[in-house]
Protein backbone atom coordinates (compact mmCIF):
# COMPACT_ATOMS: atom_id res chain seq x y z
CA UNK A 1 -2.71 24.50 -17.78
CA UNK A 2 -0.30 26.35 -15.52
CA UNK A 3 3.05 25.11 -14.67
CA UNK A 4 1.98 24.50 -11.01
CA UNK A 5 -0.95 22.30 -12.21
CA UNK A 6 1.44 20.32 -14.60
CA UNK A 7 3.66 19.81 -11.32
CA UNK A 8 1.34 18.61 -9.35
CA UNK A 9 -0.39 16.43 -11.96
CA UNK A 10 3.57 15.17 -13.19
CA UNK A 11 3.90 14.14 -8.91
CA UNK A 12 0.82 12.68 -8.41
CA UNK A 13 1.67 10.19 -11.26
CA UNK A 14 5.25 9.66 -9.80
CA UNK A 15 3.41 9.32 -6.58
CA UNK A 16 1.01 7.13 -7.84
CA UNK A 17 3.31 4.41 -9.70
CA UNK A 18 5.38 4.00 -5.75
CA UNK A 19 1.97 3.39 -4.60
CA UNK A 20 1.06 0.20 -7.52
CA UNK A 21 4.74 -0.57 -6.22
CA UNK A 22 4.17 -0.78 -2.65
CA UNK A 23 0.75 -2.39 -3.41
CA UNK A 24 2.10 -5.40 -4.91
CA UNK A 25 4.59 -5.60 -2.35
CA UNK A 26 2.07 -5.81 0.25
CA UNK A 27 0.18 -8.07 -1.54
CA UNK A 28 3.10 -10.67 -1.69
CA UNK A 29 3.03 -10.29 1.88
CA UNK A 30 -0.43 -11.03 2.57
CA UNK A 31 0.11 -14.21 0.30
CA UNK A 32 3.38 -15.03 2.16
CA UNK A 33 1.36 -14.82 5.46
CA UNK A 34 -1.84 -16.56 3.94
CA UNK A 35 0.63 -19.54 2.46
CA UNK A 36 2.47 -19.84 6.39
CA UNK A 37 -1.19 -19.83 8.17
CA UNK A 38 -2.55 -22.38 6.02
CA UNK A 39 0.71 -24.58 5.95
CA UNK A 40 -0.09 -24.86 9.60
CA UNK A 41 -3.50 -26.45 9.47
CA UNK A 42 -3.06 -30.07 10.83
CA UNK A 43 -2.97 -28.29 14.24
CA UNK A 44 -5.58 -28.05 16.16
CA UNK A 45 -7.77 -24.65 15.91
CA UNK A 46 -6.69 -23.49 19.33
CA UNK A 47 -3.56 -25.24 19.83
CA UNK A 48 -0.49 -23.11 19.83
CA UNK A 49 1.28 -23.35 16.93
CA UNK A 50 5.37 -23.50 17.20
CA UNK A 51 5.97 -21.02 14.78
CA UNK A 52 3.70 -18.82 15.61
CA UNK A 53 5.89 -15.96 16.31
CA UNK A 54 6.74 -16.17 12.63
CA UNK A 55 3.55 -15.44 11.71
CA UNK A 56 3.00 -12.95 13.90
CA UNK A 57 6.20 -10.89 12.46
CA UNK A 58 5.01 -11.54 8.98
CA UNK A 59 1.92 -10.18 9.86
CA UNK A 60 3.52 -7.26 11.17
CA UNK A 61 5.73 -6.77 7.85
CA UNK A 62 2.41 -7.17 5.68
CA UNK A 63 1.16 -4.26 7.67
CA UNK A 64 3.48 -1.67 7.33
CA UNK A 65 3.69 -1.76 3.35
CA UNK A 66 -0.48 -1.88 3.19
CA UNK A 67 -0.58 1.30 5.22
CA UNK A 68 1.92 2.95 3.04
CA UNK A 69 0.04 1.96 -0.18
CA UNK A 70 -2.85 3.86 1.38
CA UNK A 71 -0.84 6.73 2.57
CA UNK A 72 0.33 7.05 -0.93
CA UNK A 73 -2.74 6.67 -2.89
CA UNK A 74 -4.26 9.61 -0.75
CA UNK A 75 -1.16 11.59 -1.30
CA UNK A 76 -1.55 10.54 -4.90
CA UNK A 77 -5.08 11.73 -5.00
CA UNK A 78 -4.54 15.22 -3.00
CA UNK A 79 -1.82 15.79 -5.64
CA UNK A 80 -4.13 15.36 -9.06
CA UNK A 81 -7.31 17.52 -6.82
CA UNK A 82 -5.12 20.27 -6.53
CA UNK A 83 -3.70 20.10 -10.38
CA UNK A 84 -7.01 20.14 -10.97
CA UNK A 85 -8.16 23.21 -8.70
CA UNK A 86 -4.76 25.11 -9.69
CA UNK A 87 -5.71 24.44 -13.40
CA UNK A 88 -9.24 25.57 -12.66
CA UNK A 89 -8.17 28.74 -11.33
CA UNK A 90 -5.58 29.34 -13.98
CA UNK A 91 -8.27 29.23 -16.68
């Protein structure tokens, strides 16, 4: 294996571990937003709920973490395809 193909393989498991990382953040999220929606369920289904705004922002905060968990598990992924080409090409 070249050195280029152990780079890429060495940052796509770097990459990979911020990605488990910002998974599990955005999975506390999720539950943080799940555990605020259903605390609110003595209203009525279409009745505006007063802290609704809250949940709206939390919902906003669960997204941004999710989309970087995605970002980086593609990144992750691009990284270990092209170890594997450059380590293909090597040998």
């Amino acid at each position: 294996m070249t050195a280029d193909a152990e780079r890429f393989r060495q940052d796509g498991h770097r990459i990979e571990k911020w990605s488990i990382g910002w998974m599990l953040l955005s999975l506390a999220m999720w539950a943080w937003f799940g555990y605020r929606f259903l605390l609110d369920d003595n209203r009525g289904f279409y009745a505006r709920a007063e802290d609704s705004r809250a949940l709206v922002g939390i919902l906003a905060l669960a997204i941004i973490p999710t989309i970087l968990t995605a970002a980086t598990l593609v990144y992750a992924r691009v990284l270990f395809r092209l170890a594997r080409r450059t380590g293909a090409e090597a040998g």
